[in-house]
Structure formats: C-alpha cells, structure tokens
Protein backbone atom coordinates (compact mmCIF):
# COMPACT_ATOMS: atom_id res chain seq x y z
CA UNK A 1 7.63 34.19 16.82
CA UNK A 2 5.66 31.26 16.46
CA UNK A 3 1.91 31.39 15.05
CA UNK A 4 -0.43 29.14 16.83
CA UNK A 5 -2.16 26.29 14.80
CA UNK A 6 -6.15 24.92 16.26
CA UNK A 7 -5.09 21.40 16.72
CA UNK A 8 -8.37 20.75 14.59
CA UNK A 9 -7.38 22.17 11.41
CA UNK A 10 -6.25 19.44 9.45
CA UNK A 11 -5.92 21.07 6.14
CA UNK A 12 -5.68 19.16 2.56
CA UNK A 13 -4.47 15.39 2.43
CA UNK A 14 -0.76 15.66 1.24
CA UNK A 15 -1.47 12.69 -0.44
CA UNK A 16 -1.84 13.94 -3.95
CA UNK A 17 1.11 16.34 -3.75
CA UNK A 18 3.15 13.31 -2.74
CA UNK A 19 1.80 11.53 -5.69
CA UNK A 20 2.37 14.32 -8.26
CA UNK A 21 6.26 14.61 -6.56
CA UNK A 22 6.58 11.14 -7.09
CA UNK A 23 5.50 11.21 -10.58
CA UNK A 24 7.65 13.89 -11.07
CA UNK A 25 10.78 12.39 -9.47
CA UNK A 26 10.19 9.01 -11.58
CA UNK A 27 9.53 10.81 -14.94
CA UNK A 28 12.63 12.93 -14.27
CA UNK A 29 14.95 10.05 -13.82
CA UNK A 30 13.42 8.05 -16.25
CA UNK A 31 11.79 5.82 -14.43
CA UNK A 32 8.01 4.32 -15.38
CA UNK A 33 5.64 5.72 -12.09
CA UNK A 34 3.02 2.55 -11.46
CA UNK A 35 0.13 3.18 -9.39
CA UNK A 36 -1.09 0.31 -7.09
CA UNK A 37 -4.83 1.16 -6.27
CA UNK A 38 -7.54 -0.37 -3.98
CA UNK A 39 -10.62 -1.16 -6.45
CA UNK A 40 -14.32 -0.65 -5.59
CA UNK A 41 -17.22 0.97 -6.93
CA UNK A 42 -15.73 4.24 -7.05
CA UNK A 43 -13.17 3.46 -9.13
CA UNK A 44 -13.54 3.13 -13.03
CA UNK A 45 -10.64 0.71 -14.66
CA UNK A 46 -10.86 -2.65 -16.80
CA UNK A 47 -12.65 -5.15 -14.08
CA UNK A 48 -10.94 -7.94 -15.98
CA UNK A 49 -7.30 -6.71 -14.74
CA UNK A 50 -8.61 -6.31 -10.97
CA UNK A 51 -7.12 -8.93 -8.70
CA UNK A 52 -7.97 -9.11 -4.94
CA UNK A 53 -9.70 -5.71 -5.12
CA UNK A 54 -6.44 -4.45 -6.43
CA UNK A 55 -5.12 -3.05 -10.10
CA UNK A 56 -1.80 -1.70 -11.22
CA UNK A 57 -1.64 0.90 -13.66
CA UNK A 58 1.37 2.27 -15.63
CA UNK A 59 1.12 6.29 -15.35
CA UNK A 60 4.09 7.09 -17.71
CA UNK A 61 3.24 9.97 -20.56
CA UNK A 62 4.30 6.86 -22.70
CA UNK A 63 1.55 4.51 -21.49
CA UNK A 64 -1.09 7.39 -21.12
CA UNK A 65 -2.97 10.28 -23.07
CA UNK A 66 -4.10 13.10 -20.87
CA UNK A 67 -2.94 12.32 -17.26
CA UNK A 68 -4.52 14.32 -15.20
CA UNK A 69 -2.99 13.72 -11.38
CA UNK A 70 -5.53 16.60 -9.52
CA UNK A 71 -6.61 16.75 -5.84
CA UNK A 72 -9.48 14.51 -5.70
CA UNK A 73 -8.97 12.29 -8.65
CA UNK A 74 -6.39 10.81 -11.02
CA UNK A 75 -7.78 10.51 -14.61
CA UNK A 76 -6.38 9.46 -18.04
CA UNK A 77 -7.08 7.36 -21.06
CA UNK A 78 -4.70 3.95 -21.83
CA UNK A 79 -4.94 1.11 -23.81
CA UNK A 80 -5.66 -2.15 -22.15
CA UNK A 81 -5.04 -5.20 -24.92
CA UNK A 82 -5.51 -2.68 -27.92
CA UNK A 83 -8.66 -0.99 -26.88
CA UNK A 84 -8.64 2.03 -25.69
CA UNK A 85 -10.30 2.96 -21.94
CA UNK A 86 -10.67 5.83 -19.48
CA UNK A 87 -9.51 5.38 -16.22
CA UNK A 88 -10.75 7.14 -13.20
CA UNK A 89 -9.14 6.42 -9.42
CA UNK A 90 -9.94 8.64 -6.41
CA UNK A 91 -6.69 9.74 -5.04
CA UNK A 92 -7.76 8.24 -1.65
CA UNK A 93 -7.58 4.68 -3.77
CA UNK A 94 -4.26 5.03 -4.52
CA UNK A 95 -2.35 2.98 -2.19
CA UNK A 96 1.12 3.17 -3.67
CA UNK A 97 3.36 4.81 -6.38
CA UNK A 98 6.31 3.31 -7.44
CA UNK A 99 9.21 3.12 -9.82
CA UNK A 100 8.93 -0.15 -12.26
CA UNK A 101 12.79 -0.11 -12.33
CA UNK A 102 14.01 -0.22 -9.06
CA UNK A 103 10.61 -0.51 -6.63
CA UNK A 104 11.56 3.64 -5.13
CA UNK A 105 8.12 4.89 -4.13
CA UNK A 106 5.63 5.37 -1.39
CA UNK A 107 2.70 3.27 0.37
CA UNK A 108 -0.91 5.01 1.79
CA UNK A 109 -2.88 3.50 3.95
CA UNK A 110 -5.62 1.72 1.85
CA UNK A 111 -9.29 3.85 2.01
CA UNK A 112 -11.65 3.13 5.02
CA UNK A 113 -13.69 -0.29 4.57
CA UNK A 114 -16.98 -0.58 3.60
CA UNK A 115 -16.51 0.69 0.15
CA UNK A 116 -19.04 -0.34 -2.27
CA UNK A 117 -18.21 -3.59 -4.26
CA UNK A 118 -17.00 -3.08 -7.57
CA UNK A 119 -19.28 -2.85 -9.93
CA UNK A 120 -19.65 -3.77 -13.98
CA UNK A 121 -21.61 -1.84 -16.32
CA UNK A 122 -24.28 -4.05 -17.35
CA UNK A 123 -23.79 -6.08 -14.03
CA UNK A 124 -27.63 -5.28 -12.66
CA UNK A 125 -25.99 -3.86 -9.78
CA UNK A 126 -28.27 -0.82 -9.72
CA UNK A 127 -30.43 1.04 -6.59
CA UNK A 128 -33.93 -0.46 -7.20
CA UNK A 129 -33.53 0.43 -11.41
CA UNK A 130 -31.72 4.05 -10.70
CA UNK A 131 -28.20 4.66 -12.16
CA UNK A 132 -25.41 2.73 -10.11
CA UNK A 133 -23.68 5.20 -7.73
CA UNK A 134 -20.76 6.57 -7.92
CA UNK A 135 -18.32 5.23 -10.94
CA UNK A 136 -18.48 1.80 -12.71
CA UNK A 137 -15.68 -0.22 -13.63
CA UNK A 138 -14.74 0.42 -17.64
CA UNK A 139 -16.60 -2.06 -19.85
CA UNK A 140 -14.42 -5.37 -20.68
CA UNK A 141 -13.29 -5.49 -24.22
CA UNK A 142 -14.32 -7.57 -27.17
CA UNK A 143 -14.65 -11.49 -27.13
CA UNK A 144 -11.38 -12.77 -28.51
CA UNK A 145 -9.59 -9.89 -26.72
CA UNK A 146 -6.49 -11.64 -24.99
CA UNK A 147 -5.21 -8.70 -22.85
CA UNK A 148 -2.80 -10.65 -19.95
CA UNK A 149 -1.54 -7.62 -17.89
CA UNK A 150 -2.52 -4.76 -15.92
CA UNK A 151 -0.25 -2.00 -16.94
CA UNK A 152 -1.82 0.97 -18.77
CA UNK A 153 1.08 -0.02 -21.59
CA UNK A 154 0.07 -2.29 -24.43
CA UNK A 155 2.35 -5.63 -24.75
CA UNK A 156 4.32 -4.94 -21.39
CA UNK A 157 3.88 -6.11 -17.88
CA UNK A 158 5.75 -5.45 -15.11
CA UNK A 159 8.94 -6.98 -14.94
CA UNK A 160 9.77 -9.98 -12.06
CA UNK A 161 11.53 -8.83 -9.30
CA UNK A 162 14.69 -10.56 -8.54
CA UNK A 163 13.78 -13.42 -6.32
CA UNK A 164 10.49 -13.54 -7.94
CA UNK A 165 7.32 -13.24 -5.98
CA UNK A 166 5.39 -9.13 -5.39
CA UNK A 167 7.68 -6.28 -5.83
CA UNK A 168 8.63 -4.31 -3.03
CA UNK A 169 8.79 -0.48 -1.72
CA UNK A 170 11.97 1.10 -0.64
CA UNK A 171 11.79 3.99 1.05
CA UNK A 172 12.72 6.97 -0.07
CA UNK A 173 14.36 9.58 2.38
C-alpha cells in the first residue's frame, strides 16, 4: 500500500541532520569535523578570519565549548588567537562539512544571493541609527593580537593538502 505524498509538501531541510550525521561520523572515527560557511550579515564569527565571504571553523568538542548543531542555527564558543568568541552560523550558511584528515564530507549549495554584507560591530552600518539587523560579525580582538588562522582551535590551522593548493571533498556513499 502506498500513501500518497502532495507534491507540495516539502517538509524540513535535511540539511542539518546531514550535518549533525556528519559530525557524528567524524567525531566517531576521530576525525576533526570543519565547517566551511558562506559569511554575511547573518552570520556572527571573527570578521578578521573571513576571506572571500567565506570562514572555516573547527567544530571538534576539542576546539569548542557548548556546540550546539540545532535546526536553524549552529552555535558555540572558541578561541580565535587566545580570546575567546561566540560563534553563530545559520545552518543554511553552512556550505560544507568535512573531515581535516582525509577531506570525507559533504557540499550545500551556498544560500540564495542578496544576503546582507557582512557587517562589524562598530562599523556604522546601521538602518538610519536603529540596531543593525540580523547578527553582526564578533568584535576583532585586541591590538597586538596576531591570530593567523581560521580554525576554532588555538595554534592550529588546517593542514596542506598533498599537492598543495584548497582541500577537496570526497564523496561519501
């Protein structure tokens, strides 16, 4: 018996169940789980680690204190160059998870464009004096701060991968 679907139900994004089974899968086999997410306004992270609208973060229960991978958002607290910072991404940002190790993960397609442009606390970029919308980025550290990486993990970056140049995705099936 079969139980007819409306072809317009779409239901939930599986998006952050694959990201939470990912997690899972890397933190079981010991693997570090990096997130590679698209940054604009609505995401909060240290703007001085953003390159080409993109960040990667280190989620390992190593790098990060209360990880929280929900539905809607993925939250936690990491240290960036010794000072600690709360990070907030939208799960739609996310456009990859991946193992450090061995480049095992999954892509998403990146969220629709014309996203606000990040923003900085203290930037001016407000609505005619109001509160900026949405999230701001997390405030830059201290002068003399010489943080060089984007990893939520103090005094590591992500390894090269051999041959050099951007680590790639396998697929995983």
């Amino acid at each position: 018996m079969t139980i007819p679907v409306s072809p317009d139900t779409q239901g939930a994004s599986t998006r952050p169940y694959l990201i939470r089974a990912l997690h899972d899968w890397c933190t079981d086999n010991g693997y570090t789980p990096y997130l590679a997410v698209y940054v604009d306004g609505s995401v909060q992270v240290p703007a001085e680690y953003v390159k080409n609208n993109e960040i990667v973060l280190n989620a390992s229960f190593e790098a990060t204190s209360s990880l929280q991978l929900g539905n809607d958002f993925i939250s936690f607290k990491a240290r960036f160059g010794g000072t600690a910072r709360e990070i907030v991404v939208p799960i739609d940002h996310v456009i990859a998870i991946y193992a450090r190790e061995n480049g095992q993960g999954m892509a998403f397609p990146a969220p629709p464009a014309g996203g606000e442009p990040p923003l900085v606390e203290g930037s001016g970029a407000t609505d005619g004096g109001a509160a900026p919308r949405g999230l701001r980025l997390a405030e830059a550290p201290a002068p003399g701060d010489d943080a060089a990486h984007a990893s939520a993990e103090d005094d590591e970056s992500p390894p090269e991968p051999p041959g050099g140049g951007r680590p790639s995705l396998k697929r995983v099936k």
